[in-house]
N, C-alpha and C. Protein backbone atom coordinates (compact mmCIF):
# COMPACT_ATOMS: atom_id res chain seq x y z
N UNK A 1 -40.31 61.21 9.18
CA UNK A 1 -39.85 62.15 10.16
C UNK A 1 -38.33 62.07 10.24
N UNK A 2 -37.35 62.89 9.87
CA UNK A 2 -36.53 63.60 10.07
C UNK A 2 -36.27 63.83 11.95
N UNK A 3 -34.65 62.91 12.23
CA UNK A 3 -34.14 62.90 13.53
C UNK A 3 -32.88 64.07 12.42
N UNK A 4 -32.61 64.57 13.74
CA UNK A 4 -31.68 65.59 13.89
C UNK A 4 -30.41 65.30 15.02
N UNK A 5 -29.19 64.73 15.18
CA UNK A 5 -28.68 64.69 16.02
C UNK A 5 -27.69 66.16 16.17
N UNK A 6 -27.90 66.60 17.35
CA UNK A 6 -27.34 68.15 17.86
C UNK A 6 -25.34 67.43 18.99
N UNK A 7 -24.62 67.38 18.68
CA UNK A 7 -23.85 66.86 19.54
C UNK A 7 -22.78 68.65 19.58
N UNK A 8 -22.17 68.45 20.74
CA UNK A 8 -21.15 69.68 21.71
C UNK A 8 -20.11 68.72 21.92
N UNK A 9 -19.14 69.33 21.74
CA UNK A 9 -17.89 68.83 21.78
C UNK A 9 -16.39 70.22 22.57
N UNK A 10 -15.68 69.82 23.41
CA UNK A 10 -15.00 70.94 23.75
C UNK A 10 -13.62 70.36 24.48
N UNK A 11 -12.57 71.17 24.35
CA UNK A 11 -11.37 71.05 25.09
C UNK A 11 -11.28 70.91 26.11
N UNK A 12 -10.58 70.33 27.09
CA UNK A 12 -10.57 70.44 28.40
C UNK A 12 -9.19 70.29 28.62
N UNK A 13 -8.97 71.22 29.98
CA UNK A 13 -7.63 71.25 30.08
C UNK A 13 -7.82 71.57 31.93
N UNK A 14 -6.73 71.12 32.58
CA UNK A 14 -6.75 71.55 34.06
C UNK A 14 -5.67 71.84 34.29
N UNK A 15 -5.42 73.20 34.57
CA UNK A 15 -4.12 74.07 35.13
C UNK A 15 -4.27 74.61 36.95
N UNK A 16 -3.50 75.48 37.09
CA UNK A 16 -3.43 75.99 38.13
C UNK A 16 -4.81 76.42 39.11
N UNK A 17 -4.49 76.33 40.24
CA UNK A 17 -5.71 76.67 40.62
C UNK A 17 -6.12 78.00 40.93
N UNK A 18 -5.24 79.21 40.83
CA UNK A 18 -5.44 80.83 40.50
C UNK A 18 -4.21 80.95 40.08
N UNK A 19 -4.26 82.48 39.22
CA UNK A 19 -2.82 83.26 38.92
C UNK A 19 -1.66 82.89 39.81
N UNK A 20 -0.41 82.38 39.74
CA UNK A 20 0.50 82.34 40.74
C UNK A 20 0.80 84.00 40.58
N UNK A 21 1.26 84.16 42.00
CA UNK A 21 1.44 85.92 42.20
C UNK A 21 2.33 86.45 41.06
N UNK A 22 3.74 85.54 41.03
CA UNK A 22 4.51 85.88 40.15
C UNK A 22 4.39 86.36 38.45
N UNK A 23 3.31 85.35 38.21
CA UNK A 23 2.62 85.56 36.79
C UNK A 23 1.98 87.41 36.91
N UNK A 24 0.93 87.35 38.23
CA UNK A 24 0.49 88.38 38.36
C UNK A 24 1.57 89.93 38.58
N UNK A 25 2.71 89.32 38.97
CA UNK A 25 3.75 90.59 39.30
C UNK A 25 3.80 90.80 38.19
N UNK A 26 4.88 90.70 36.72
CA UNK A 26 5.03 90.30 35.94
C UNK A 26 3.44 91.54 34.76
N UNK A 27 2.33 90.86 35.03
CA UNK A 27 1.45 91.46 34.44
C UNK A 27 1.12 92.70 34.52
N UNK A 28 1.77 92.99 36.00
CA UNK A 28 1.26 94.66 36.13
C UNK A 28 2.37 95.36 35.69
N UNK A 29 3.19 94.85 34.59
CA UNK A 29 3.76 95.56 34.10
C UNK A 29 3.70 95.75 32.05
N UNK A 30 2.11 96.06 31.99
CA UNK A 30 1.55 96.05 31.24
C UNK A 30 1.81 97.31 30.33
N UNK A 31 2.07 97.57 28.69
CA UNK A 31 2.21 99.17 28.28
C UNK A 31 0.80 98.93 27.51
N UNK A 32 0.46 100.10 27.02
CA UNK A 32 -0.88 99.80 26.25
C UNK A 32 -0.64 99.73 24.89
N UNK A 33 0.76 100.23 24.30
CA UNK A 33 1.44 100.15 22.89
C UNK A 33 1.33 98.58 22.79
N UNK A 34 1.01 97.91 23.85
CA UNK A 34 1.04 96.39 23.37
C UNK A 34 -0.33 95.62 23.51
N UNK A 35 -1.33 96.15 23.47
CA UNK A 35 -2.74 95.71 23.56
C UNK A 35 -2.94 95.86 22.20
N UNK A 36 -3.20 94.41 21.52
CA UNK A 36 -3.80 93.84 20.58
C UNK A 36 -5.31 93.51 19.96
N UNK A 37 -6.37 94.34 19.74
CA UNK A 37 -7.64 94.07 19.65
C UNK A 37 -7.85 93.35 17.70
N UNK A 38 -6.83 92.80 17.21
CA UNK A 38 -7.35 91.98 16.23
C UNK A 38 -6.17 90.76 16.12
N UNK A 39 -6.43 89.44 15.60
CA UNK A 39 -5.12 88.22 15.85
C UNK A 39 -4.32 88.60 14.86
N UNK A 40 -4.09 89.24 13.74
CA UNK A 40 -3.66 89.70 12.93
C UNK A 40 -2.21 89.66 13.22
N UNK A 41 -2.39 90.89 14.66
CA UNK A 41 -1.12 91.29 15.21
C UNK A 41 -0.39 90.95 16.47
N UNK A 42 -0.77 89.34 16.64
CA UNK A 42 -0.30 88.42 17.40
C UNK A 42 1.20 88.16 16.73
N UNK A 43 1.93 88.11 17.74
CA UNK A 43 3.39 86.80 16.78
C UNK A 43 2.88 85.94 16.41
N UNK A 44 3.17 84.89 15.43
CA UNK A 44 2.97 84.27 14.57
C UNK A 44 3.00 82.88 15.85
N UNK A 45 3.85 82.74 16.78
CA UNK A 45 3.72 81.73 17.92
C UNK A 45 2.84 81.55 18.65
N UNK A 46 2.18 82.67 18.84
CA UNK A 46 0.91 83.14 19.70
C UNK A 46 -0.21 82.39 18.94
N UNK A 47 -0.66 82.72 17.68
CA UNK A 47 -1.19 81.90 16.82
C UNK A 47 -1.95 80.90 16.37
N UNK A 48 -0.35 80.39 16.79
CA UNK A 48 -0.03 78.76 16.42
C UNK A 48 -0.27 78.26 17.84
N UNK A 49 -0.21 79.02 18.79
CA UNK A 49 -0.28 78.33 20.30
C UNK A 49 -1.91 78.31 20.41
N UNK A 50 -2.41 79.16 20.12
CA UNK A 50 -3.71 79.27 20.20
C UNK A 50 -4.17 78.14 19.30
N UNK A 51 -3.79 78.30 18.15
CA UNK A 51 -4.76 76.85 17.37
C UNK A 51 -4.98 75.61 17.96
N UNK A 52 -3.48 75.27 18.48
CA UNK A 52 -3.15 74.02 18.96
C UNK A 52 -4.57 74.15 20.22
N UNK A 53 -3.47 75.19 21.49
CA UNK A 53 -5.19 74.98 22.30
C UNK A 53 -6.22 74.68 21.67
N UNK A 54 -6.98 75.27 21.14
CA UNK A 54 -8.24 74.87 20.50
C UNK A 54 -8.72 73.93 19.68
N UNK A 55 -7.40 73.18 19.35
CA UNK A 55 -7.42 72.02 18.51
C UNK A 55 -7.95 72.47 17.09
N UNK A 56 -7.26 73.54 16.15
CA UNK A 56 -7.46 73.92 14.89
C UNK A 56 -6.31 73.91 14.39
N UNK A 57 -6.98 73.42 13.27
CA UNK A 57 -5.58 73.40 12.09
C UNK A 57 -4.62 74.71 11.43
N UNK A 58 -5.82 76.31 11.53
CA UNK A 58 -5.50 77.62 11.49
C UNK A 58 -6.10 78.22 12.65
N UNK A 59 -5.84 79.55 13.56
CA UNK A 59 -6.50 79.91 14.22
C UNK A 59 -7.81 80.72 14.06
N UNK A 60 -9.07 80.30 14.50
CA UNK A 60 -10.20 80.40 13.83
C UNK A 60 -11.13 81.79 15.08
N UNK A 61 -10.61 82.87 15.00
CA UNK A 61 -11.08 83.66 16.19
C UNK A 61 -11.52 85.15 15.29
N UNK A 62 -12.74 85.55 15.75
CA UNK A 62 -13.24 86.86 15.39
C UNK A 62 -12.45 88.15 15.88
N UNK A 63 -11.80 89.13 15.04
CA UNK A 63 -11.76 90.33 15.82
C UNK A 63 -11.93 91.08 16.45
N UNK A 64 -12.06 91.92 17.13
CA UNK A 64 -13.04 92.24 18.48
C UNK A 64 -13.98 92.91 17.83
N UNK A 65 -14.69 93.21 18.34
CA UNK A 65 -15.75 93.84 17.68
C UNK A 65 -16.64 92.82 16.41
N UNK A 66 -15.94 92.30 15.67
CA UNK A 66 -16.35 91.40 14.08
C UNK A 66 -17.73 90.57 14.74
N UNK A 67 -18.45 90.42 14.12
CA UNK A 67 -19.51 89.01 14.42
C UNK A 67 -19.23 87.83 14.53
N UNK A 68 -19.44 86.68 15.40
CA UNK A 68 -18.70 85.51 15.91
C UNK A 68 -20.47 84.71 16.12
N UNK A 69 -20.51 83.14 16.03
CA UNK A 69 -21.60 82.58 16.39
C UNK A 69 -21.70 83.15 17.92
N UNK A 70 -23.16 83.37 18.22
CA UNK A 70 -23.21 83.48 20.13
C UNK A 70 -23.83 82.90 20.22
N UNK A 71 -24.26 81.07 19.66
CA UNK A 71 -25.24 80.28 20.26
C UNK A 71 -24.60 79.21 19.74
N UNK A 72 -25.14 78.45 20.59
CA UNK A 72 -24.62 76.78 20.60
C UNK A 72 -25.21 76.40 19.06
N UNK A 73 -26.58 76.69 18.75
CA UNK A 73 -27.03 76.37 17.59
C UNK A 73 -27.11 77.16 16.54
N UNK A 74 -27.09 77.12 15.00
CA UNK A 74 -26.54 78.09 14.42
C UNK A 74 -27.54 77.71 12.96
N UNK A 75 -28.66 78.25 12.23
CA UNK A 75 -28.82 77.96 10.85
C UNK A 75 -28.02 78.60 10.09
N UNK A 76 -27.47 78.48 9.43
CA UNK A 76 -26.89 79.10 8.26
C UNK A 76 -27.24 79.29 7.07
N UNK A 77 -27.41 80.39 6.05
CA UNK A 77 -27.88 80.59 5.22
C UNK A 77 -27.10 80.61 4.15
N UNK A 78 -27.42 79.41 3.04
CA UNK A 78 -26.62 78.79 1.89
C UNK A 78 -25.77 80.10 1.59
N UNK A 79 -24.49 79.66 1.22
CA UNK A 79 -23.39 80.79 0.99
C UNK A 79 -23.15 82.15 1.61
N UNK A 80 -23.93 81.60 2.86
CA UNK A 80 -23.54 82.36 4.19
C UNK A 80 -22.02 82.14 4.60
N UNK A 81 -21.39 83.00 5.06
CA UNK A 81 -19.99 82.27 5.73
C UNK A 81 -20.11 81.55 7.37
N UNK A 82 -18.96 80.73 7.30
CA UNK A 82 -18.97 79.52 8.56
C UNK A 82 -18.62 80.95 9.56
N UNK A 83 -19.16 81.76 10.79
CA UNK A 83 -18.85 82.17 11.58
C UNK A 83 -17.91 81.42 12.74
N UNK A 84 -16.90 82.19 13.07
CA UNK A 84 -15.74 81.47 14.40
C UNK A 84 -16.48 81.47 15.67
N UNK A 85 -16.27 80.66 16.34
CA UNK A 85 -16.97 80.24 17.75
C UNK A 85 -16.39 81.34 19.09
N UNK A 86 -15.30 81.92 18.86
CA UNK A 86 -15.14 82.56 19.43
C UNK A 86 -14.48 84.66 19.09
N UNK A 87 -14.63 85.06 19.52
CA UNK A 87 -14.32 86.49 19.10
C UNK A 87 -13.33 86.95 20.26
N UNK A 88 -12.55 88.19 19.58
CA UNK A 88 -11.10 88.39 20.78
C UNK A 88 -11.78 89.80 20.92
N UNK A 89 -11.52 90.08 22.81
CA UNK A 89 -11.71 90.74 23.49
C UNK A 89 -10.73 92.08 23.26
N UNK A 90 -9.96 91.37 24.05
CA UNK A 90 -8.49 92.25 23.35
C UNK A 90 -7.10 91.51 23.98
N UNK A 91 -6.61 91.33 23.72
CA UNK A 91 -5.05 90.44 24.19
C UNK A 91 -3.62 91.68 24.14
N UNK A 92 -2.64 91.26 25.34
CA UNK A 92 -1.79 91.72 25.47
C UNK A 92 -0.85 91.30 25.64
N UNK A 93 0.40 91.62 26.17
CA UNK A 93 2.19 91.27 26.58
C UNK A 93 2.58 92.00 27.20
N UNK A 94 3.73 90.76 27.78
CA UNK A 94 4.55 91.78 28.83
C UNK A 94 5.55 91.11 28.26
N UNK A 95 6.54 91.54 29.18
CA UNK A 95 7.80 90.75 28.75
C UNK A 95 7.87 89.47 29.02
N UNK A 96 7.36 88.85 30.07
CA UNK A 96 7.11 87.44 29.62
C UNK A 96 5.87 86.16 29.06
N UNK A 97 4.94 86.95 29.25
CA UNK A 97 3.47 86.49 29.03
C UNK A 97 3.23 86.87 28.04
N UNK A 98 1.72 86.39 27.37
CA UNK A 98 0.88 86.73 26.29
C UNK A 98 -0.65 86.50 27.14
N UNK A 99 -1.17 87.59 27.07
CA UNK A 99 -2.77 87.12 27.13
C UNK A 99 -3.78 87.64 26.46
N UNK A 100 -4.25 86.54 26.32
CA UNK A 100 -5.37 86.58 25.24
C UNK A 100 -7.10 86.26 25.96
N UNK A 101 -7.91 87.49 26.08
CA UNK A 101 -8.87 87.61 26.49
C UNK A 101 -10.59 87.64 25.59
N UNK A 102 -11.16 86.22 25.57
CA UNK A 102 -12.04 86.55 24.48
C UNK A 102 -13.34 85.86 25.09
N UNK A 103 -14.17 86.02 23.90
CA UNK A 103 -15.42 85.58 24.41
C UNK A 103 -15.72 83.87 23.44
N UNK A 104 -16.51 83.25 23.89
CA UNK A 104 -16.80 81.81 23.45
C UNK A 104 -17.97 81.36 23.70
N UNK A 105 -18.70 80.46 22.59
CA UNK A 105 -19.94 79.50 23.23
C UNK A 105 -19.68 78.53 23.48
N UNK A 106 -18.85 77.97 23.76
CA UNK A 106 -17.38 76.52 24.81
C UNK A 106 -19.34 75.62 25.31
N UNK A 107 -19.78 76.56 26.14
CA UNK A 107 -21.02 76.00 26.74
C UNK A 107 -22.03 77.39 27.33
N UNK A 108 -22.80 77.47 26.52
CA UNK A 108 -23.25 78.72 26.32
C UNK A 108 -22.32 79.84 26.31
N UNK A 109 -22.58 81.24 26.27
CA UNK A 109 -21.72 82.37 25.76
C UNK A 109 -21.30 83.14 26.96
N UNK A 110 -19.59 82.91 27.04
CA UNK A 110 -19.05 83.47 28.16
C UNK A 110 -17.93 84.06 27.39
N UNK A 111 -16.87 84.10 28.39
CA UNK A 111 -15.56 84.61 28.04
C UNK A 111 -14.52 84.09 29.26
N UNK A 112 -13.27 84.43 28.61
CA UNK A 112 -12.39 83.44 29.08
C UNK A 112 -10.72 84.06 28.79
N UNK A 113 -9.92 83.78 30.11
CA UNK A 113 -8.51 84.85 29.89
C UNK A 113 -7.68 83.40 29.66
N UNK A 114 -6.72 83.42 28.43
CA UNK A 114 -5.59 82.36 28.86
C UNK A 114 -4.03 83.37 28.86
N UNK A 115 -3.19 82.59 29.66
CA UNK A 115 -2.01 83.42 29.93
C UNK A 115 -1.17 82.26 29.30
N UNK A 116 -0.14 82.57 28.55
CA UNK A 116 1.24 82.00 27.55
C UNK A 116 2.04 82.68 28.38
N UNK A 117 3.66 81.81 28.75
CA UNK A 117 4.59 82.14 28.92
C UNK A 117 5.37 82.27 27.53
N UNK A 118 6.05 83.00 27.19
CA UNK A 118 6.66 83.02 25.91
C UNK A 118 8.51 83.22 26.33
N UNK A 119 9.26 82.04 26.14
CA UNK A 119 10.48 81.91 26.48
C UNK A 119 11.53 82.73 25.57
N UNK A 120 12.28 83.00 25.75
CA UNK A 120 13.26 84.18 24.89
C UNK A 120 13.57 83.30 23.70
N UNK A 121 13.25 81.87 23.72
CA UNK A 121 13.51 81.30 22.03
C UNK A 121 12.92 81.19 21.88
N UNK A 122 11.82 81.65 22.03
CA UNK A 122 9.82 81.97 21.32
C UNK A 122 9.61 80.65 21.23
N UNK A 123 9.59 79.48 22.27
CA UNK A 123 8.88 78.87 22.80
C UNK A 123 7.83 79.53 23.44
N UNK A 124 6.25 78.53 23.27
CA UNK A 124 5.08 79.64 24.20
C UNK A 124 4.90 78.10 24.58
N UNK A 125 4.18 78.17 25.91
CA UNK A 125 3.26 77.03 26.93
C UNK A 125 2.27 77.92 27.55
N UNK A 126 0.93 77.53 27.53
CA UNK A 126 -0.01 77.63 27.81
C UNK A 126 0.16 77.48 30.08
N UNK A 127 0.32 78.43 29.89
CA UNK A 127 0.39 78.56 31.96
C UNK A 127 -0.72 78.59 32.58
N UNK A 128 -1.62 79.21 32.37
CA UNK A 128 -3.20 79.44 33.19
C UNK A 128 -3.93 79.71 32.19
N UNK A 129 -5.51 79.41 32.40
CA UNK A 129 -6.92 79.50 31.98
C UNK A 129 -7.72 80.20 32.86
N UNK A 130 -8.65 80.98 33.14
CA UNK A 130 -9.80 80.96 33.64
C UNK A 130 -10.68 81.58 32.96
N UNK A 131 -12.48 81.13 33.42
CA UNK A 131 -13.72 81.82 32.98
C UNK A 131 -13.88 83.09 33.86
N UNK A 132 -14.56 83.92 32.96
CA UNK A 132 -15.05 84.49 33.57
C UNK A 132 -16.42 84.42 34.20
N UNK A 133 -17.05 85.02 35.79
CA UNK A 133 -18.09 84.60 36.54
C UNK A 133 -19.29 85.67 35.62
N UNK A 134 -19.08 86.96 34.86
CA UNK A 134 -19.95 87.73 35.21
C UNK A 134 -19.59 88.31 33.99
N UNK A 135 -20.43 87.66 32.94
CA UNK A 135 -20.14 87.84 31.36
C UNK A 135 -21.05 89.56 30.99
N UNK A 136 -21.87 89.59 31.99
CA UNK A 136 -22.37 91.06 31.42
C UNK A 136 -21.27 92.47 32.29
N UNK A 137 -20.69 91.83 32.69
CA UNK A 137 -19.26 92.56 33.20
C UNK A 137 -18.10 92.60 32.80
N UNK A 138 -17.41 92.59 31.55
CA UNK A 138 -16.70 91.82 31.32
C UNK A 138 -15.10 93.33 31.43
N UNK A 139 -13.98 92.44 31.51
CA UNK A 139 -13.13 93.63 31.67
C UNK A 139 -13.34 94.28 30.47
N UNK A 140 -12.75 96.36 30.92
CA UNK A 140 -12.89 96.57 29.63
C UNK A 140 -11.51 97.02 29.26
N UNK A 141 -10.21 96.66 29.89
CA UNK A 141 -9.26 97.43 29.55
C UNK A 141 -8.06 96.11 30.22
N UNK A 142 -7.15 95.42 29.60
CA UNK A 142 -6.27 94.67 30.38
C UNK A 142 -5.63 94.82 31.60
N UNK A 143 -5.49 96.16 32.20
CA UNK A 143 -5.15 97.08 33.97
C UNK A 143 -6.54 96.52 34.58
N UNK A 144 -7.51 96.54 34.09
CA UNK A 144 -8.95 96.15 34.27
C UNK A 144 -8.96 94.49 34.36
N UNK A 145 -8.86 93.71 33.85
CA UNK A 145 -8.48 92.17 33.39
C UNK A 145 -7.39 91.88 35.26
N UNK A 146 -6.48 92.54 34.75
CA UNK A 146 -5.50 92.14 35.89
C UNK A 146 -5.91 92.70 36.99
N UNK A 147 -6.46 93.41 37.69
CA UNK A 147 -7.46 93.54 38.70
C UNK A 147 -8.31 92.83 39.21
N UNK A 148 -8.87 92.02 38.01
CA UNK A 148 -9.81 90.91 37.77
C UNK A 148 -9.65 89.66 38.90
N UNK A 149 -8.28 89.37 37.97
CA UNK A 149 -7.44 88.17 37.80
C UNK A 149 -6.62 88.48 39.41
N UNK A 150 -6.44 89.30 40.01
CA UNK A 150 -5.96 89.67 41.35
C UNK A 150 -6.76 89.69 42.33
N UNK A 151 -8.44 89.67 42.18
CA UNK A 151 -9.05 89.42 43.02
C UNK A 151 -10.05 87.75 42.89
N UNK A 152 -9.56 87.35 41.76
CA UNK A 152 -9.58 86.17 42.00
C UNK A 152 -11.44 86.22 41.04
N UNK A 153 -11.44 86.55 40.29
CA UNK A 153 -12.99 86.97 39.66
C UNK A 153 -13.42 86.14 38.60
N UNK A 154 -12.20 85.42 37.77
CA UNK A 154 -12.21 83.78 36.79
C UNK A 154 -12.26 82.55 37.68
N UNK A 155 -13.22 82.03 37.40
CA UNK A 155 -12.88 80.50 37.69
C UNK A 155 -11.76 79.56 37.17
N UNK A 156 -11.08 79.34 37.88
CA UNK A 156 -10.25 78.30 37.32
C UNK A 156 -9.71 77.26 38.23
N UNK A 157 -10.35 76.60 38.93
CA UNK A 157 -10.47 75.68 39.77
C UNK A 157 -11.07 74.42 39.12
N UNK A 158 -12.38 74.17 37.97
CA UNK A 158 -12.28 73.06 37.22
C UNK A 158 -11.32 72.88 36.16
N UNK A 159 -11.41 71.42 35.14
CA UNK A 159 -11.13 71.60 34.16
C UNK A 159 -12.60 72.16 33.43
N UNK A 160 -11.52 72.94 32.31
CA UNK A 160 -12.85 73.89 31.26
C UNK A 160 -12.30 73.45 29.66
N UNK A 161 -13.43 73.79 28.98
CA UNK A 161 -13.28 73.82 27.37
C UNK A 161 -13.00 75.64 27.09
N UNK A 162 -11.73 75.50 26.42
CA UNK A 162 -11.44 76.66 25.72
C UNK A 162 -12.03 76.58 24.77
């Protein structure tokens, strides 16, 4: 008899305990020429900020729409490809932020907003995280997201795995 060990493993990080307003001022000044629905057309900092979060050596995220694993457990079929654990919603900018809005199986299949400050020498730091409560709801438009995120609709009061 054949044991199988199944082990979960995930990031954890503890930030703020909601949007500071200022982040949120700042966001509602959103254009839609800058909504991003594939990583493609991230800056190259954005990226690299994201890998690091996630602890990858390249950034490993589905395009919106593309197929992404949606279960903790996964068979794969020989010379099947390794599917990414998570898929992008759609991500945006302002003039000082980056956010990047996607979905994940972190611990079962949710989704999740992180906000980057991005400094005028394209330094980025990771500023806020939250889940979202109500995954069959999910925003569908970043004006939508920041509405969200203004009534306070992500959790981000624990630490979480991105």
């Amino acid at each position: 008899m054949k044991t199988i060990l199944v082990c979960m493993f995930g990031l954890t990080s503890s930030l703020q305990a909601e949007v500071p307003q200022s982040i949120l001022n700042d966001l509602s000044t959103i254009r839609e020429e800058r909504v991003c629905k594939t990583t493609q057309n991230f800056p190259p900092q954005i990226r690299r900020a994201l890998a690091r979060t996630f602890r990858q050596k390249k950034l490993e995220m589905a395009d919106a729409g593309m197929p992404f694993q949606q279960t903790d457990f996964a068979i794969r079929r020989a010379g099947a490809p390794v599917l990414p654990t998570r898929r992008l919603i759609f991500a945006f900018e302002t003039s000082r932020y980056f956010v990047v809005y996607y979905e994940s199986i972190a611990v079962g299949l949710g989704a999740n907003a992180l906000i980057f400050r991005v400094n005028p020498s394209g330094h980025v730091t990771l500023v806020w995280g939250g889940v979202e409560t109500d995954y069959a709801n999910l925003a569908k438009s970043p004006h939508n997201l920041v509405r969200r995120l203004r009534l306070h609709k992500l959790i981000d009061d624990q630490p979480f795995m991105w």
